[in-house]
Protein backbone atom coordinates (compact mmCIF):
# COMPACT_ATOMS: atom_id res chain seq x y z
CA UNK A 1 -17.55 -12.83 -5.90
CA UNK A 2 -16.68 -14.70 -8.79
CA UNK A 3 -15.19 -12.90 -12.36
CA UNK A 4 -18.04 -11.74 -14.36
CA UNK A 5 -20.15 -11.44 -11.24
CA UNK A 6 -21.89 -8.19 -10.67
CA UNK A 7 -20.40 -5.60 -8.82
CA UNK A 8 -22.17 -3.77 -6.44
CA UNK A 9 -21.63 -0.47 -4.67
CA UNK A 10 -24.36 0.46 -2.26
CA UNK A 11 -24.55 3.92 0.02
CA UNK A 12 -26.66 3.71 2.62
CA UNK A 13 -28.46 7.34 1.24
CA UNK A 14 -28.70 7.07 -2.41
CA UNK A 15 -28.75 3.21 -2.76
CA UNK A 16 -26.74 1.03 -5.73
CA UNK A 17 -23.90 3.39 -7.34
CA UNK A 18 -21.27 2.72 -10.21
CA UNK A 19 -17.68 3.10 -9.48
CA UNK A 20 -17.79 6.61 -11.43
CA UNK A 21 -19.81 7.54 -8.61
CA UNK A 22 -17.27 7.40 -5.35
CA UNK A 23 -14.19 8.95 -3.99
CA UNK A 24 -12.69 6.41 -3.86
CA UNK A 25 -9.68 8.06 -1.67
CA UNK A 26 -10.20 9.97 1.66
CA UNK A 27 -7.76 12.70 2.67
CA UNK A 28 -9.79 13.98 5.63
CA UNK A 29 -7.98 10.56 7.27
CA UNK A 30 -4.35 10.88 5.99
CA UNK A 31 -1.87 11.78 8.72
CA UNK A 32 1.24 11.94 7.06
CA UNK A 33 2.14 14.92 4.54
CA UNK A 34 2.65 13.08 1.28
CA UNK A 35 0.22 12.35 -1.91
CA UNK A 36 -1.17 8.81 -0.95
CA UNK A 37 -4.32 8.33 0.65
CA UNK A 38 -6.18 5.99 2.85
CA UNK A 39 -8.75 3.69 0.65
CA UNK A 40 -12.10 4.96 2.10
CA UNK A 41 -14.81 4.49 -0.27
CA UNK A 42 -17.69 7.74 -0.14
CA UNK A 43 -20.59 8.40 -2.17
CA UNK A 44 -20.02 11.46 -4.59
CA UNK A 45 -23.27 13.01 -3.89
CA UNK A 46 -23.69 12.28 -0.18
CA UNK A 47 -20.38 12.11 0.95
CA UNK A 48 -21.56 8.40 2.95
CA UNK A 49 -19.04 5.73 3.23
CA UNK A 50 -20.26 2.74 0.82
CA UNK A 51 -19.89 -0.85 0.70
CA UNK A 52 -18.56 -2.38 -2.08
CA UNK A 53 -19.15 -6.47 -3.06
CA UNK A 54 -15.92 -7.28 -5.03
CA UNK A 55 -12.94 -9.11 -5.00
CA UNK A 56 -9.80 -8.69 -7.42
CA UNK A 57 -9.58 -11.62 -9.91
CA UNK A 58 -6.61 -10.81 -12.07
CA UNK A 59 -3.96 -8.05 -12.33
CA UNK A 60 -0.54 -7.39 -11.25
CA UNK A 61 1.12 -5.99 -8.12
CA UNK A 62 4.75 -4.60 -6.47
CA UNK A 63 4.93 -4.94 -3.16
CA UNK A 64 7.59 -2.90 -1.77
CA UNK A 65 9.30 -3.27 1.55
CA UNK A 66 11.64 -1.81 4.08
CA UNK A 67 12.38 -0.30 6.98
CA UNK A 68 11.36 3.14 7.57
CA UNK A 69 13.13 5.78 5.43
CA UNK A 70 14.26 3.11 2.75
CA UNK A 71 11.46 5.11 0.03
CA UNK A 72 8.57 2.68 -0.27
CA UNK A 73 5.87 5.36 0.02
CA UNK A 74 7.75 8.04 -2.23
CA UNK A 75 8.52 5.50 -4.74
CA UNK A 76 5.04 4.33 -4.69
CA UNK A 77 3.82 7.74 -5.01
CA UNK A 78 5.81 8.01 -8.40
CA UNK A 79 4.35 4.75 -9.49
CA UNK A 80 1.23 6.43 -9.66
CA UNK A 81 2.71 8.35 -12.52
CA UNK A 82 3.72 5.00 -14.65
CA UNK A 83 -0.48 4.11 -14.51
CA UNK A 84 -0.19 2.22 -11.09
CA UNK A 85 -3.12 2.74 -8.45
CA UNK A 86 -0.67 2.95 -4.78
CA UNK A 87 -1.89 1.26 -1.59
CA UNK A 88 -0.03 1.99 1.16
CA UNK A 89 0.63 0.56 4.42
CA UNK A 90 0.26 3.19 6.68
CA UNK A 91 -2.70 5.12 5.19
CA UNK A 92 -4.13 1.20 5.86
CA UNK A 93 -3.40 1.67 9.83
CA UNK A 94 -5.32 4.90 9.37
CA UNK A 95 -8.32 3.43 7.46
CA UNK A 96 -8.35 0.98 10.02
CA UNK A 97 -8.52 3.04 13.04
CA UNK A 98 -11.18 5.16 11.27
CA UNK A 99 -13.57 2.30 11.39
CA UNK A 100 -12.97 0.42 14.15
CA UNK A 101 -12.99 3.77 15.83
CA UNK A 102 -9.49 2.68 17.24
CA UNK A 103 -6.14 4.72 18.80
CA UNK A 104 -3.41 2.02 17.97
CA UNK A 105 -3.45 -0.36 15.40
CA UNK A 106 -0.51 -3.43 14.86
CA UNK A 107 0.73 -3.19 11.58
CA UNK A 108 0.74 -7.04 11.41
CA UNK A 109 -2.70 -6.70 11.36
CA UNK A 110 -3.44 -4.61 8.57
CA UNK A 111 -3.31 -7.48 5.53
CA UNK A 112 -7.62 -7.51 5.82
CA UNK A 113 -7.41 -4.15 5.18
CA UNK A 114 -4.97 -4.21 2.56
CA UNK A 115 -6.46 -7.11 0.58
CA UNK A 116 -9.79 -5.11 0.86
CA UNK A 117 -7.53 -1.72 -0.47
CA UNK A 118 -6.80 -4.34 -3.33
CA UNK A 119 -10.54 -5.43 -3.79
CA UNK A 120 -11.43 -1.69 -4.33
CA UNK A 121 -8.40 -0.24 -6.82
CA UNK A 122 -8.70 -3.40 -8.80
CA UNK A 123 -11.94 -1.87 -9.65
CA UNK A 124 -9.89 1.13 -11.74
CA UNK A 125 -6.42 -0.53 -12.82
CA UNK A 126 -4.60 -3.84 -13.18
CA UNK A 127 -1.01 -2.04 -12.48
CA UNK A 128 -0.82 -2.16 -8.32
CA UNK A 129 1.55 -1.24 -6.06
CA UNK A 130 1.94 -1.49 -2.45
CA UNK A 131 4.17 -0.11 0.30
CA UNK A 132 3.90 -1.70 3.43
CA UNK A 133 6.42 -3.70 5.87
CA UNK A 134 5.90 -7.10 5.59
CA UNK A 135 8.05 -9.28 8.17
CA UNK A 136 9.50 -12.55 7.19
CA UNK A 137 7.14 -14.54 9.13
CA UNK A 138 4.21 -12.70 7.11
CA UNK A 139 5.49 -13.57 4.08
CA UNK A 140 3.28 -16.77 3.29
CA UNK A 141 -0.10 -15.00 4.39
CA UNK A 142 0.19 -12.24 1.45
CA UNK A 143 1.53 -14.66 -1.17
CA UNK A 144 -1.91 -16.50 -0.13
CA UNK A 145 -3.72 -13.74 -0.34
CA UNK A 146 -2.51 -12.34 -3.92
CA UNK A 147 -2.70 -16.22 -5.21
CA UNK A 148 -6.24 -16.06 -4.27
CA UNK A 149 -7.14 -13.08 -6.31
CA UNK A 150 -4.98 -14.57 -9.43
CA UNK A 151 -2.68 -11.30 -9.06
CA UNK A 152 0.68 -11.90 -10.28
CA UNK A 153 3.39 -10.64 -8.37
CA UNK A 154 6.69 -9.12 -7.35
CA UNK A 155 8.30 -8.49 -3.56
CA UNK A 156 10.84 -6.08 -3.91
CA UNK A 157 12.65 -5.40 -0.68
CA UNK A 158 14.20 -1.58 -0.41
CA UNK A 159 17.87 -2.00 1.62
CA UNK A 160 19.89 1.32 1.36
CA UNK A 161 22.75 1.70 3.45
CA UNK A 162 22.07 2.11 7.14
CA UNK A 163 22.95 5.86 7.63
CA UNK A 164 21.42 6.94 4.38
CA UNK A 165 18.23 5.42 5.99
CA UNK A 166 18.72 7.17 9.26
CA UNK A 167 19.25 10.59 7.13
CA UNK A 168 16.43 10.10 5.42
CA UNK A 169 14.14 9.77 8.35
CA UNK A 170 15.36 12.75 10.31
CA UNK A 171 15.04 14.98 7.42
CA UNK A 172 11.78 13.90 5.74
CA UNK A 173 8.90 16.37 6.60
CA UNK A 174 6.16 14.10 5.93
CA UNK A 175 5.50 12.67 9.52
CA UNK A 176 4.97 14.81 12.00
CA UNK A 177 7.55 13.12 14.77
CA UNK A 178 10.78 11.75 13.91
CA UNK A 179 10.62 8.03 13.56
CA UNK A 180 13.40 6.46 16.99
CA UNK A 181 16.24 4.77 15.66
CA UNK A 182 15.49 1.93 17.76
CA UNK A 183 12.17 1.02 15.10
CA UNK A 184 14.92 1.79 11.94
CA UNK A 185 17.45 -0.89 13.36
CA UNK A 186 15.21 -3.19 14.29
CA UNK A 187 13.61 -3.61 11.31
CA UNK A 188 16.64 -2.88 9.13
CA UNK A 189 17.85 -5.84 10.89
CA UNK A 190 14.41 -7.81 11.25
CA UNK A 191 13.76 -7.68 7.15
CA UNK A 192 16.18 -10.17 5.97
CA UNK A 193 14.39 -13.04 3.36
CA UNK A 194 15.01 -15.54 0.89
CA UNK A 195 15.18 -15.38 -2.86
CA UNK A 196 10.91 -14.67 -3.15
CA UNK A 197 12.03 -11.12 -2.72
CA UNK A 198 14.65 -8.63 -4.94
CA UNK A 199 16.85 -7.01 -2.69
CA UNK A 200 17.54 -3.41 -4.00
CA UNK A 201 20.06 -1.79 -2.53
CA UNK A 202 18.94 1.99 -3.25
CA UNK A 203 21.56 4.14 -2.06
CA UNK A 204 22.66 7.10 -4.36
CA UNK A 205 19.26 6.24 -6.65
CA UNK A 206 16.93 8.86 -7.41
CA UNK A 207 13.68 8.01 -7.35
CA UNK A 208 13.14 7.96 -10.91
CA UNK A 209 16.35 5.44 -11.00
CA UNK A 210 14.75 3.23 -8.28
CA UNK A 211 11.25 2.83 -10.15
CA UNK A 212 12.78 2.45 -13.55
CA UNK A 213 15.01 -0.03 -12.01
CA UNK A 214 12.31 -2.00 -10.20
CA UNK A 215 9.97 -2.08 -13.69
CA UNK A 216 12.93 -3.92 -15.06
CA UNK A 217 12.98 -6.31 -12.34
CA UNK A 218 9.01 -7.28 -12.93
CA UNK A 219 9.77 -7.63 -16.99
């Protein structure tokens, strides 16, 4: 769908909606204990998942990425605060599984998903961000993607030290098992690019420090 096309939302029950009239989150889905949600679009009246014909054509978007424990969800979830609309890569595995009806999804697979998370908050907000690990080899399909949707943006790779990563994840309470170091290392280790991505190293940075710091890396 081109710019200035119209955009339609259709439920299945109640027929052609306006955006006012979704949820355009779905929490029933969500497996981990922290604010962001999977993109699940349901009518407001029926409670039906809709289909929505649209595709972002302009905005901007921070992609953060790490390992696990290096604060790509929490920072993303403070984001939301500065106006941004949050996708996030692992409420995209759970969106995912939801209608596919599937146990396991690769995380590799998820950029359909994502773009389509894109599609749908673009509807609300041109200020995006999105947590997700994105391995090197990756790297080319989501610049494709965002240049095809005219979004301008930002990579922004999380790196603090190792042990303050392996802290965080046995202390955080928001998953309900404790992510195995082997995954931490491995993709502590795996994440390593060239200059299309910042490199913050945020050790010792509150969260507040780490966002502020990242909005002055996209000005």
């Amino acid at each position: 769908m081109k710019c200035g096309d119209k955009i339609m939302i259709i439920c299945p029950n109640c027929g052609e909606l306006t955006k006012e009239q979704i949820h355009v989150f779905n929490k029933n889905i969500r497996k981990q204990d922290f604010g962001l949600l999977p993109v699940l679009p349901t009518c407001r009246f029926c409670n039906a998942e809709v289909e929505i014909s649209h595709i972002c054509s302009e905005g901007n978007i921070i992609i953060l990425n790490g390992t696990c424990g290096s604060g790509k969800s929490t920072i993303a979830e403070q984001m939301i605060k500065k106006g941004f609309r949050a996708i996030d890569g692992d409420c995209a595995i759970q969106a995912m599984k939801h209608k596919q009806k599937l146990k396991t999804v690769d995380f590799r697979e998820t950029i359909d998903e994502i773009a389509y998370d894109i599609d749908v908050l673009s509807l609300y907000s041109r200020q995006l961000v999105l947590a997700a690990i994105i391995v090197p080899e990756d790297l080319d399909k989501y610049i494709t993607m965002l240049k095809s949707r005219n979004l301008k943006y930002k990579f922004v790779l999380l790196k603090p030290d190792y042990q303050t990563v392996l802290e965080r994840c046995r202390n955080r309470t928001c998953h309900k098992n404790v992510t195995p170091e082997y995954w931490i290392r491995y993709f502590y280790d795996l994440l390593d690019f060239d200059n299309r991505m910042d490199i913050l190293d945020n050790t010792g940075m509150t969260t507040e420090e780490t966002v502020d710091h990242i909005l002055k890396l996209c000005n």
